[in-house]
C-alpha atoms as a PDB file:
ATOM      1  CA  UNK A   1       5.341   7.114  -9.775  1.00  0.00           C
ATOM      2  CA  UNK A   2       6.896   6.008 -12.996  1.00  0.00           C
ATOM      3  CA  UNK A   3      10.770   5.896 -13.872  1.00  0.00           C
ATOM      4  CA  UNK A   4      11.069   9.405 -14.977  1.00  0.00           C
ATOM      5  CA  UNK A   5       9.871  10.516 -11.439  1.00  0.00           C
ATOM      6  CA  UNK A   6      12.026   7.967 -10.074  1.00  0.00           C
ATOM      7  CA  UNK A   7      14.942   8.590 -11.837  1.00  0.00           C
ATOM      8  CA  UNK A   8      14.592  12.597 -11.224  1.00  0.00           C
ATOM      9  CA  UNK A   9      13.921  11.388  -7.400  1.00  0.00           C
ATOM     10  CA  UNK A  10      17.495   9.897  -7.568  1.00  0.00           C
ATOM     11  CA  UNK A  11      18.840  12.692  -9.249  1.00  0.00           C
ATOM     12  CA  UNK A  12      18.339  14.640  -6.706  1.00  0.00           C
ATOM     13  CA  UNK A  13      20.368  12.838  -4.122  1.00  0.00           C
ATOM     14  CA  UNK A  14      24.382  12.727  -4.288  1.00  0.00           C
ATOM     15  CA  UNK A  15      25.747   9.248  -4.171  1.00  0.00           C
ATOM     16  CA  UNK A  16      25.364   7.980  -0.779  1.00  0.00           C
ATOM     17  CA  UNK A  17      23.962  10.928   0.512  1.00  0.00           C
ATOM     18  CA  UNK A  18      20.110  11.387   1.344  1.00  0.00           C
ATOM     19  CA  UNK A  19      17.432   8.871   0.719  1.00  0.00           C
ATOM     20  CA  UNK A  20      14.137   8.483  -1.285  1.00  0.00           C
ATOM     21  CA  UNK A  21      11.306   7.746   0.814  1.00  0.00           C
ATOM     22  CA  UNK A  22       7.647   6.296  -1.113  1.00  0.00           C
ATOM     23  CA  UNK A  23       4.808   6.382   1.640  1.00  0.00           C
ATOM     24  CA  UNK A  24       2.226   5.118  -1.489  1.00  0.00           C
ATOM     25  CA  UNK A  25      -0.067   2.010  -0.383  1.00  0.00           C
ATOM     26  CA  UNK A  26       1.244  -1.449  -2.222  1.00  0.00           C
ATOM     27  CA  UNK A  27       4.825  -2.162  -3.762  1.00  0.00           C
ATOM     28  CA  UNK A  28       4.502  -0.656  -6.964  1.00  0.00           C
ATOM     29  CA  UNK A  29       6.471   2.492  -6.354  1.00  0.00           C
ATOM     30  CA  UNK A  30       9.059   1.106  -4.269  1.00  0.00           C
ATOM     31  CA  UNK A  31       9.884  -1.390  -6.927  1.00  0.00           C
ATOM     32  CA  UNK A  32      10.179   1.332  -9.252  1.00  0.00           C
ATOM     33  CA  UNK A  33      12.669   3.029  -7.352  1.00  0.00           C
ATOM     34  CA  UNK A  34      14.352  -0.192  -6.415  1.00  0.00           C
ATOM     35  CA  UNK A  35      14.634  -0.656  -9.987  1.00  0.00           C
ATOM     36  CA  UNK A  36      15.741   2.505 -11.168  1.00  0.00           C
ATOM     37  CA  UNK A  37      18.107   2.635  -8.275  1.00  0.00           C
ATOM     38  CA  UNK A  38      19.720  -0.497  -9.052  1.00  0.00           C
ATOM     39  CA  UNK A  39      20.260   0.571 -12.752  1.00  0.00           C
ATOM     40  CA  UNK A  40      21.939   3.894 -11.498  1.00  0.00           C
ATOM     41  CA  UNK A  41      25.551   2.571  -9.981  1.00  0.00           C
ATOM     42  CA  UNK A  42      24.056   0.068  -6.686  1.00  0.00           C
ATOM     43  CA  UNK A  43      22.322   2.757  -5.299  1.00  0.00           C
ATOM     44  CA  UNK A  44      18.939   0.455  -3.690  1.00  0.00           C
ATOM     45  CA  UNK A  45      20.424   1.261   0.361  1.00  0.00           C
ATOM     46  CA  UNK A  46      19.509   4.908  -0.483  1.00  0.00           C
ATOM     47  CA  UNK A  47      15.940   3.393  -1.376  1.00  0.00           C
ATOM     48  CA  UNK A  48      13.512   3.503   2.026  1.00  0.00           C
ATOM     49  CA  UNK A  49      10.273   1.581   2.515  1.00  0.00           C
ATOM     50  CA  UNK A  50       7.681   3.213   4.498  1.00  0.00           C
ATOM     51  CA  UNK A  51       4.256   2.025   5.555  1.00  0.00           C
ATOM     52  CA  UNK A  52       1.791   4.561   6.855  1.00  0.00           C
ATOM     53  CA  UNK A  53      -1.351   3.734   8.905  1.00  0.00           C
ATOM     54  CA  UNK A  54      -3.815   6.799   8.868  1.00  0.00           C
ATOM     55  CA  UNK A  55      -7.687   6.753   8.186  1.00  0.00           C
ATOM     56  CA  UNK A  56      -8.887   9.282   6.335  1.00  0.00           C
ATOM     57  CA  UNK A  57     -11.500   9.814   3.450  1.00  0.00           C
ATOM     58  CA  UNK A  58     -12.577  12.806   1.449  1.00  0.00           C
ATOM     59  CA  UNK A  59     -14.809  15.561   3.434  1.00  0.00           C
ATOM     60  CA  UNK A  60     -18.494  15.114   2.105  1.00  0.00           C
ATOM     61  CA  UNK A  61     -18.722  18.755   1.781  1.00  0.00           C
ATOM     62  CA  UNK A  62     -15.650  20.512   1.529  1.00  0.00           C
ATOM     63  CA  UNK A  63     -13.581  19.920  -1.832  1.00  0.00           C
ATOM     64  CA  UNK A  64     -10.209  18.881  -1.348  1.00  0.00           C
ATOM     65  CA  UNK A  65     -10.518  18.382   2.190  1.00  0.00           C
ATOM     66  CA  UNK A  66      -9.506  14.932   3.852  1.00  0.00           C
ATOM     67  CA  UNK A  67     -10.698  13.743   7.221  1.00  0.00           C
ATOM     68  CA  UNK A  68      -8.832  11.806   9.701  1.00  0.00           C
ATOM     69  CA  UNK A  69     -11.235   9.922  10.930  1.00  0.00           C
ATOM     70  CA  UNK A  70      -8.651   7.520  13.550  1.00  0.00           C
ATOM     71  CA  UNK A  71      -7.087   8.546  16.454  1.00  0.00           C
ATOM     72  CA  UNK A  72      -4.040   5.928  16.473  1.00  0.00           C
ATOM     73  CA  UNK A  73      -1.742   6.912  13.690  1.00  0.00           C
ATOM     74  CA  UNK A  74       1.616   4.883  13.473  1.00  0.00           C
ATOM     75  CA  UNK A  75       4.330   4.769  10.556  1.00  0.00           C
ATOM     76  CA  UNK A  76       7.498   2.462  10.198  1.00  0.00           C
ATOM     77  CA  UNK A  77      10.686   3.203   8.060  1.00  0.00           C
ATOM     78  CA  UNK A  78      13.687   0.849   7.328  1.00  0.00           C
ATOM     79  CA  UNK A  79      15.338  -0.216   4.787  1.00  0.00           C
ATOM     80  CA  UNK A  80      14.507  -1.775   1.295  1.00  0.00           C
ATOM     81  CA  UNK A  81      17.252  -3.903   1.147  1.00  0.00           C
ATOM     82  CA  UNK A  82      19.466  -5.425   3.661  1.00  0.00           C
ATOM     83  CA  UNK A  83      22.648  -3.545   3.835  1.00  0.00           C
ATOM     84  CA  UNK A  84      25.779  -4.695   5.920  1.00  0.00           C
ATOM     85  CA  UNK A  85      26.480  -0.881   7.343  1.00  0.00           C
ATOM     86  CA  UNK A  86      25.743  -0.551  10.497  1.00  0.00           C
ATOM     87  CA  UNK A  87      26.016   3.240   9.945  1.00  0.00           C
ATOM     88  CA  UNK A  88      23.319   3.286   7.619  1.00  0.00           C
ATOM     89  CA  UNK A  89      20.793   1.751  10.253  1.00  0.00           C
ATOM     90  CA  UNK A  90      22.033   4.602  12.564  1.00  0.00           C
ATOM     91  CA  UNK A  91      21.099   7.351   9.922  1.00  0.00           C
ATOM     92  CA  UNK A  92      17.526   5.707   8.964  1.00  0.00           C
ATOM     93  CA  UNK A  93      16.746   5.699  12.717  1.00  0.00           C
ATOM     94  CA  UNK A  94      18.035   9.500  12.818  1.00  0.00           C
ATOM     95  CA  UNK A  95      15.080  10.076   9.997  1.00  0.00           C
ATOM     96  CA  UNK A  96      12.608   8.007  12.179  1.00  0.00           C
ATOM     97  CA  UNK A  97      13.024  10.153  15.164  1.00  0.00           C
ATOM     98  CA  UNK A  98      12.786  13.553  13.113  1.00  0.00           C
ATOM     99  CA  UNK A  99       9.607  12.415  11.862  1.00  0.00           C
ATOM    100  CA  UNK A 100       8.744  11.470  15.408  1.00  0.00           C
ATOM    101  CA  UNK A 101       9.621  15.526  16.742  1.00  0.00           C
ATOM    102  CA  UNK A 102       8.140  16.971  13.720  1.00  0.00           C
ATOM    103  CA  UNK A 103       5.170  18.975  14.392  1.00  0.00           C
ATOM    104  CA  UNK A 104       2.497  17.795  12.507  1.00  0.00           C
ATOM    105  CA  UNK A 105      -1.174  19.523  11.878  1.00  0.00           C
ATOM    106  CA  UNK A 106      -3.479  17.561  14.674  1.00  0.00           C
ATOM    107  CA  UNK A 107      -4.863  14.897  14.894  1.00  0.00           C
ATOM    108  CA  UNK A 108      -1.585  13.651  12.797  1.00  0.00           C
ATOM    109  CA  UNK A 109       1.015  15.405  15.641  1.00  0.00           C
ATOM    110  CA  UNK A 110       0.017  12.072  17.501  1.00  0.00           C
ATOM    111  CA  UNK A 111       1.722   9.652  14.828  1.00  0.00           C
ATOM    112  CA  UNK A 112       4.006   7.205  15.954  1.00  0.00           C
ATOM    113  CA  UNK A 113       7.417   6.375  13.640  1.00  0.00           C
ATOM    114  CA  UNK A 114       9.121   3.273  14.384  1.00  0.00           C
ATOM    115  CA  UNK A 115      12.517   2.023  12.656  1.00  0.00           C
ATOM    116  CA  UNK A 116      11.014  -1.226  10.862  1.00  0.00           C
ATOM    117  CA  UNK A 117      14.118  -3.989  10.398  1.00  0.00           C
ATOM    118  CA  UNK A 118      12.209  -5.701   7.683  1.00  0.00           C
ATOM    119  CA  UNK A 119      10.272  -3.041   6.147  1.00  0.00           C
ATOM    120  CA  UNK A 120       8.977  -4.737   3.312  1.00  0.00           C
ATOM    121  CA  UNK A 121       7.635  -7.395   4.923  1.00  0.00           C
ATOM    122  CA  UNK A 122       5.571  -4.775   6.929  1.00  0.00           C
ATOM    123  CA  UNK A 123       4.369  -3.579   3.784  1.00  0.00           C
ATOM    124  CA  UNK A 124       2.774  -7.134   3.018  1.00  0.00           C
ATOM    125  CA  UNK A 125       1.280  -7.177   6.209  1.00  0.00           C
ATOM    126  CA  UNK A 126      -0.728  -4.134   5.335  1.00  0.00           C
ATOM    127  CA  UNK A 127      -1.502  -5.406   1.799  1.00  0.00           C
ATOM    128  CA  UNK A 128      -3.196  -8.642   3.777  1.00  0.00           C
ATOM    129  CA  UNK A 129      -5.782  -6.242   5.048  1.00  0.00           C
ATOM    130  CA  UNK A 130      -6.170  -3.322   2.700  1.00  0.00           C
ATOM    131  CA  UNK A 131      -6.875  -5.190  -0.663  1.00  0.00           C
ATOM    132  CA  UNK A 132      -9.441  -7.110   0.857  1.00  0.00           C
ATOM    133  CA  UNK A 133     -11.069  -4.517   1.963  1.00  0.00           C
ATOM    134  CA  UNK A 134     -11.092  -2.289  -1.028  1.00  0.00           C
ATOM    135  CA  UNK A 135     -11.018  -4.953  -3.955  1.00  0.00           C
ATOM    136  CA  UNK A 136     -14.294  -6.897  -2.575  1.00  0.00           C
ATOM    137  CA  UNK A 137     -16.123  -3.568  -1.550  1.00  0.00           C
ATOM    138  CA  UNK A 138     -15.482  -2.167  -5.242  1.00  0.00           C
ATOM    139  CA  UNK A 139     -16.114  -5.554  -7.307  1.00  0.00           C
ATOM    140  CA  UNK A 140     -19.477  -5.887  -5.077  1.00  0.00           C
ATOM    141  CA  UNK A 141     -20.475  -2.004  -4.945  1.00  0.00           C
ATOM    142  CA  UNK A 142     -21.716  -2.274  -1.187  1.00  0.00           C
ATOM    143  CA  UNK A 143     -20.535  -0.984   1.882  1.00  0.00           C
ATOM    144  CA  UNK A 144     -18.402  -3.500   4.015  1.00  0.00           C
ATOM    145  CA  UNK A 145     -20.734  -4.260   6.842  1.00  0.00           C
ATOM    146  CA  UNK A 146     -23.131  -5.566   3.635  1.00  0.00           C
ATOM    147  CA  UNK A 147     -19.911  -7.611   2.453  1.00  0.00           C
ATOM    148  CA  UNK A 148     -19.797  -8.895   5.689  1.00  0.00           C
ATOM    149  CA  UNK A 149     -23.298 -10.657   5.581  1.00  0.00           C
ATOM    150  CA  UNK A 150     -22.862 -11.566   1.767  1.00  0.00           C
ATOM    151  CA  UNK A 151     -19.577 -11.736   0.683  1.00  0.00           C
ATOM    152  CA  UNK A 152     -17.392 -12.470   3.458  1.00  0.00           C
ATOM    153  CA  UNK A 153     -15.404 -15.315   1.901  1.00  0.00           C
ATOM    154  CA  UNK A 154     -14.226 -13.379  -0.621  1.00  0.00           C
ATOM    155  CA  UNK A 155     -12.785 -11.342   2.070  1.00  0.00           C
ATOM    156  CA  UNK A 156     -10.958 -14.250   3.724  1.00  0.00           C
ATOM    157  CA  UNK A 157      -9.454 -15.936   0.149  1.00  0.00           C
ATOM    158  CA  UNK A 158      -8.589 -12.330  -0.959  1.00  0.00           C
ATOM    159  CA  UNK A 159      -6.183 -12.150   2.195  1.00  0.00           C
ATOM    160  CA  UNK A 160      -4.614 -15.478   1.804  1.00  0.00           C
ATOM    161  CA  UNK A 161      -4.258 -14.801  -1.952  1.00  0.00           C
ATOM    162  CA  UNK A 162      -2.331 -11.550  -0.935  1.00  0.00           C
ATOM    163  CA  UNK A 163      -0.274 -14.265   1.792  1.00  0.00           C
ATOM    164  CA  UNK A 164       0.418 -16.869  -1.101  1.00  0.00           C
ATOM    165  CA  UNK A 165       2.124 -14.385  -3.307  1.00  0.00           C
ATOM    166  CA  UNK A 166       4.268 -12.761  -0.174  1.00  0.00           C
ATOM    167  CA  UNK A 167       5.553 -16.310   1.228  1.00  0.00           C
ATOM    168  CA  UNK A 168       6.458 -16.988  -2.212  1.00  0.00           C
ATOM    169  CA  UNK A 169       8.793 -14.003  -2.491  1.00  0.00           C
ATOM    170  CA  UNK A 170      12.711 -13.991  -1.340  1.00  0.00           C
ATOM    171  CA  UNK A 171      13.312 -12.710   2.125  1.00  0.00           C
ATOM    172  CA  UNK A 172       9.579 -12.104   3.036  1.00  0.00           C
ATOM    173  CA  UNK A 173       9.146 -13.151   6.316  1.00  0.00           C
ATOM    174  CA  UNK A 174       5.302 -12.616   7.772  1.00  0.00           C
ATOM    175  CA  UNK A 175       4.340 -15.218   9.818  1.00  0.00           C
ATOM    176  CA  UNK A 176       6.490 -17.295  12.599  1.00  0.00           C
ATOM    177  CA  UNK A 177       3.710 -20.209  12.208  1.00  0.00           C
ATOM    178  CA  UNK A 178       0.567 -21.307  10.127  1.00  0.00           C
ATOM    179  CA  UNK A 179      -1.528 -20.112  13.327  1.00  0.00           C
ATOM    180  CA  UNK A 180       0.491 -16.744  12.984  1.00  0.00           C
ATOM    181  CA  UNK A 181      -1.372 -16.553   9.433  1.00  0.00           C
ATOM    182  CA  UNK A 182      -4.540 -17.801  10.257  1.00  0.00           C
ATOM    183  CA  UNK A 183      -5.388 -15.501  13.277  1.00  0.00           C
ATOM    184  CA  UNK A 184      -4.093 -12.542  10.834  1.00  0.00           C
ATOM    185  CA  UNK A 185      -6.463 -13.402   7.983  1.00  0.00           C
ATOM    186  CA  UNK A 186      -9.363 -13.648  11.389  1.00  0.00           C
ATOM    187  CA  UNK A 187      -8.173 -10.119  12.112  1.00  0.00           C
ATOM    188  CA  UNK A 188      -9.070  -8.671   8.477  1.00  0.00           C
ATOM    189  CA  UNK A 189     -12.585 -10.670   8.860  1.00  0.00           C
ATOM    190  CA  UNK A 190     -13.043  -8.907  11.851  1.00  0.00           C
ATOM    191  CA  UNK A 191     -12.650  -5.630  11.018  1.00  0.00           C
ATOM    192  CA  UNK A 192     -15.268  -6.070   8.233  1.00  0.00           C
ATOM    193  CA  UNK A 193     -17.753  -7.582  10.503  1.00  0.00           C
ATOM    194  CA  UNK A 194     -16.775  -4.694  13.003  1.00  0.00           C
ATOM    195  CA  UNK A 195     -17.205  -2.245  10.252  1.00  0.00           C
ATOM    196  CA  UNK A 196     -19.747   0.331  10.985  1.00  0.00           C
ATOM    197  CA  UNK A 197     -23.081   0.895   8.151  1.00  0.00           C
ATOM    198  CA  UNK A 198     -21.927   2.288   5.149  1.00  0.00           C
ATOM    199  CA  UNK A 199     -18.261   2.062   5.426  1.00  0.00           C
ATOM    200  CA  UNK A 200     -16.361   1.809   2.659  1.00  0.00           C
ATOM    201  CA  UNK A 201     -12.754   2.250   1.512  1.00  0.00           C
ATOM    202  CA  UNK A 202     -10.719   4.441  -0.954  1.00  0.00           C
ATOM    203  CA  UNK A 203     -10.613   2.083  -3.670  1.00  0.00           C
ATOM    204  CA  UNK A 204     -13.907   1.647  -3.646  1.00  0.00           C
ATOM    205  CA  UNK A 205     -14.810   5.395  -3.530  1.00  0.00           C
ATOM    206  CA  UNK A 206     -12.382   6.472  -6.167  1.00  0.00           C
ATOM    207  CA  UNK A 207     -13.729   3.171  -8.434  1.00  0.00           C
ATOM    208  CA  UNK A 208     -17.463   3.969  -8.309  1.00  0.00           C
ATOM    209  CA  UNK A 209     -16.577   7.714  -9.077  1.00  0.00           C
ATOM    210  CA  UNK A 210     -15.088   7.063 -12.015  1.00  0.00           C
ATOM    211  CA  UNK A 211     -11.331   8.761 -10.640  1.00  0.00           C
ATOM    212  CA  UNK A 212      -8.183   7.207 -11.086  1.00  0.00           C
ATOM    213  CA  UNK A 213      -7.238   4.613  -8.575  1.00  0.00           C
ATOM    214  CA  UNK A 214      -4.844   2.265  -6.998  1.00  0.00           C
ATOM    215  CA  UNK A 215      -6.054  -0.993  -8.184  1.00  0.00           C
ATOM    216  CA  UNK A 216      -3.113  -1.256 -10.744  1.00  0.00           C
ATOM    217  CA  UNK A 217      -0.241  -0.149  -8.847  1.00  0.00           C
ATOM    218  CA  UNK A 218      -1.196  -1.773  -5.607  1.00  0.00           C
ATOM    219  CA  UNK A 219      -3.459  -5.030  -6.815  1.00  0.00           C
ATOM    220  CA  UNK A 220      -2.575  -5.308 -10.045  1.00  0.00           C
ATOM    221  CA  UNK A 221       1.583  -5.407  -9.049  1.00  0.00           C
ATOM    222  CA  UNK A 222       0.018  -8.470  -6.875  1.00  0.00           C
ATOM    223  CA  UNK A 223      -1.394  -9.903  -9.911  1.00  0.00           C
ATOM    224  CA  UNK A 224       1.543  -9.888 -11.751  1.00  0.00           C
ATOM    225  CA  UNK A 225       4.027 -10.997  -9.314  1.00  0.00           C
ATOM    226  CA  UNK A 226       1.452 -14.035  -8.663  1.00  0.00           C
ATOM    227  CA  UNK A 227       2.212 -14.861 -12.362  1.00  0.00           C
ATOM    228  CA  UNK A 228       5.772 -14.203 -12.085  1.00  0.00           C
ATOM    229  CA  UNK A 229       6.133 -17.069  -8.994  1.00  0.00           C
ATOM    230  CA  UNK A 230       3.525 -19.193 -10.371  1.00  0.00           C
ATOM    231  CA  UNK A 231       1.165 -18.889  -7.464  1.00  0.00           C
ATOM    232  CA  UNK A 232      -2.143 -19.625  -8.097  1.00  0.00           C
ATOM    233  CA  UNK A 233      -5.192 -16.997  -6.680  1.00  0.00           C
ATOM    234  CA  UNK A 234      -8.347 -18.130  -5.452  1.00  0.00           C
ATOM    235  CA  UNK A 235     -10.117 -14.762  -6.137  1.00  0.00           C
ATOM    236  CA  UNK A 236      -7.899 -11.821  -6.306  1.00  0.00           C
ATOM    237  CA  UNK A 237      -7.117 -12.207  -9.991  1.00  0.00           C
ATOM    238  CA  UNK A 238     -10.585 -12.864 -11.091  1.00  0.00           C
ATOM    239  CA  UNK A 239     -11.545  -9.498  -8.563  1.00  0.00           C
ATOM    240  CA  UNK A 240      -9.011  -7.059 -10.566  1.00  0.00           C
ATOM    241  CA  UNK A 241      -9.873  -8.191 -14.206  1.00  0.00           C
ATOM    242  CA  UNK A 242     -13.546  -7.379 -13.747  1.00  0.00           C
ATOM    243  CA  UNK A 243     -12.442  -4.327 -12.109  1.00  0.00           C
ATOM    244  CA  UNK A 244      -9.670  -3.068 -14.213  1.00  0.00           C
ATOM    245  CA  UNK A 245     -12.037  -2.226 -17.195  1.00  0.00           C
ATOM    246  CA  UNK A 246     -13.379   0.770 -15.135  1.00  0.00           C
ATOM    247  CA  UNK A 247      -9.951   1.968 -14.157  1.00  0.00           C
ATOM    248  CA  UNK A 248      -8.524   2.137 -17.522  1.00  0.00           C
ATOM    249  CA  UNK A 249     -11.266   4.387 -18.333  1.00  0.00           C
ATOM    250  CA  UNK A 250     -10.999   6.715 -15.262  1.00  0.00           C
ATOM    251  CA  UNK A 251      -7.326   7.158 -16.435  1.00  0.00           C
ATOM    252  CA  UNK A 252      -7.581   7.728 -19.977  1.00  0.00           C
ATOM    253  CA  UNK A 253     -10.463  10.131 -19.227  1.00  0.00           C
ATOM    254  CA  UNK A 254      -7.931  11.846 -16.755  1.00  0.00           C
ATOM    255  CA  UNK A 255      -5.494  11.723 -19.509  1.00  0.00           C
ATOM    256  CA  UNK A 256      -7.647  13.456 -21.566  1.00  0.00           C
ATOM    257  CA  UNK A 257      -8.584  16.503 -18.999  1.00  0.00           C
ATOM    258  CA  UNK A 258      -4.643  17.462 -18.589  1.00  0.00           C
ATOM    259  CA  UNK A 259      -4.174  16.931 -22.085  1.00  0.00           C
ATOM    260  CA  UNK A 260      -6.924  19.277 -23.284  1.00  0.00           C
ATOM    261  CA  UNK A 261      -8.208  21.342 -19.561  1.00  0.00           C
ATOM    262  CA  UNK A 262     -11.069  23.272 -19.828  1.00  0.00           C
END
C-alpha cells in the first residue's frame, strides 16, 4: 500500500459513505490510509482497522496454492479512530456480521468476526507475537523449535520491545497490569517452545527466498515509531538492520522483473 493506492482507495468512496478496510499484518498500511484520509477533508472514521488470525503457508508442491493449516480462524473490525457517532458503531457492526454470514471457501467458512472497540490496540497485540516469531526465525535462519533451545531470549526482548513502543503511543491500551504483560510475553515463549520441528513463519520463508517481504512495513514502521517516541529497543532494531540488507535486494530485484518481464 502506498498513497497512490490509498488515495485511489478513498476515491472510491463518497464522503461519508462506505469504508476502507486494510487486513495487512503491522500498522503500516493503516497509517497510510489514516494519513491520506486525514489530508482528504477529516475523512479517518471512514478508515477501519482489521486484524486477521489465519495460519497458512505456501503449498510445497502446488504453485500459488496456500494452506490453512489452523482450524480456529477469528477476525475483529472497529474503528481507527474514536468517533462520537453512535451510528457509525451501528454500521461497522452491520459489516462485522456480513462477514460473519458470508460464505467462505472451507476451512475459512468457520471464521469468527467480532466488532473490536479498540481495534488498534488489537493490532499491537498481534504484533507482540508475530514479529517475534518471524524477525528471530529469519535473523537466525532456523526453524523455531531450534530458536527455542538457542535463541529464546531474543524471543522474549523482541516482544517487550514491540510492548515498549505500543505503551508509548496515545490511546494504546494493552495491558490492565504489569502481570497482564508479563503472562502475554510467556504466551509468545510458549508457542515457540510448543512449536512443532521445522516450523517456521512467513517472514522467514519469504526472507531466505530472496521474495519481497514484510519486514519494512510491519517491523521496520516499529523501528521508526521507536525513534519517533524515543523508546529504546533491546533487540528489535539491531534484528531489522541486519535483516533489511536482504530485503532491499528482494525488492529491487522484483522491481526489476515488472520493469523488464521476461
Amino acid at each position: 500500500v502506498d498513497k497512490v493506492l490509498a488515495r485511489e482507495s478513498l476515491k472510491k468512496l463518497k464522503k461519508d459513505v462506505g469504508f476502507v478496510l486494510p487486513l495487512q499484518n503491522g500498522l503500516f498500511a493503516l497509517d497510510m490510509l489514516l494519513s491520506v484520509a486525514s489530508d482528504d477533508g477529516g475523512r479517518e472514521h471512514q478508515v477501519l482497522g482489521g486484524v486477521t488470525r489465519v495460519y497458512a503457508e505456501p503449498d510445497a508442491t502446488l504453485p500459488n496454492v496456500v494452506r490453512v493449516t489452523n482450524t480456529i480462524h477469528s477476525m475483529e473490525i472497529g474503528i481507527a479512530v474514536q468517533h462520537d457517532s453512535a451510528g457509525l458503531s451501528e454500521r461497522v457492526k452491520q459489516i462485522v456480521s456480513l462477514f460473519a454470514c458470508s460464505a467462505l471457501p472451507s476451512p475459512l467458512h468457520r471464521i469468527e468476526t467480532h466488532f473490536s472497540r479498540d481495534v488498534v490496540s488489537a493490532v499491537w497485540s498481534k504484533l507482540v507475537i508475530v514479529v517475534p516469531l518471524g524477525l528471530v526465525g529469519a535473523a537466525t535462519r532456523v526453524p523455531l523449535d531450534v530458536v527455542a533451545q538457542h535463541a529464546r531470549g531474543l524471543i522474549i526482548d523482541c516482544a517487550r520491545d514491540v510492548q515498549d513502543v505500543a505503551s508509548a503511543q496515545p490511546n494504546v491500551s494493552l495491558y490492565n497490569s504489569p502481570e497482564d504483560a508479563q503472562k502475554a510475553v510467556a504466551r509468545v515463549a510458549s508457542l515457540v517452545d510448543q512449536a512443532t520441528p521445522g516450523t517456521t513463519v512467513s517472514l522467514h520463508r519469504d526472507l531466505q527466498a530472496g521474495r519481497v517481504s514484510e519486514l519494512d512495513t510491519q517491523i521496520g514502521f516499529i523501528v521508526r515509531l521507536a525513534t519517533e517516541s524515543n523508546v529504546n529497543l533491546r533487540c528489535l532494531g539491531v534484528l531489522y538492520n541486519a535483516l533489511l540488507p536482504s530485503d532491499i535486494l528482494a525488492r529491487q530485484a522484483s522491481e526489476r522483473s515488472c520493469t523488464n518481464p521476461a
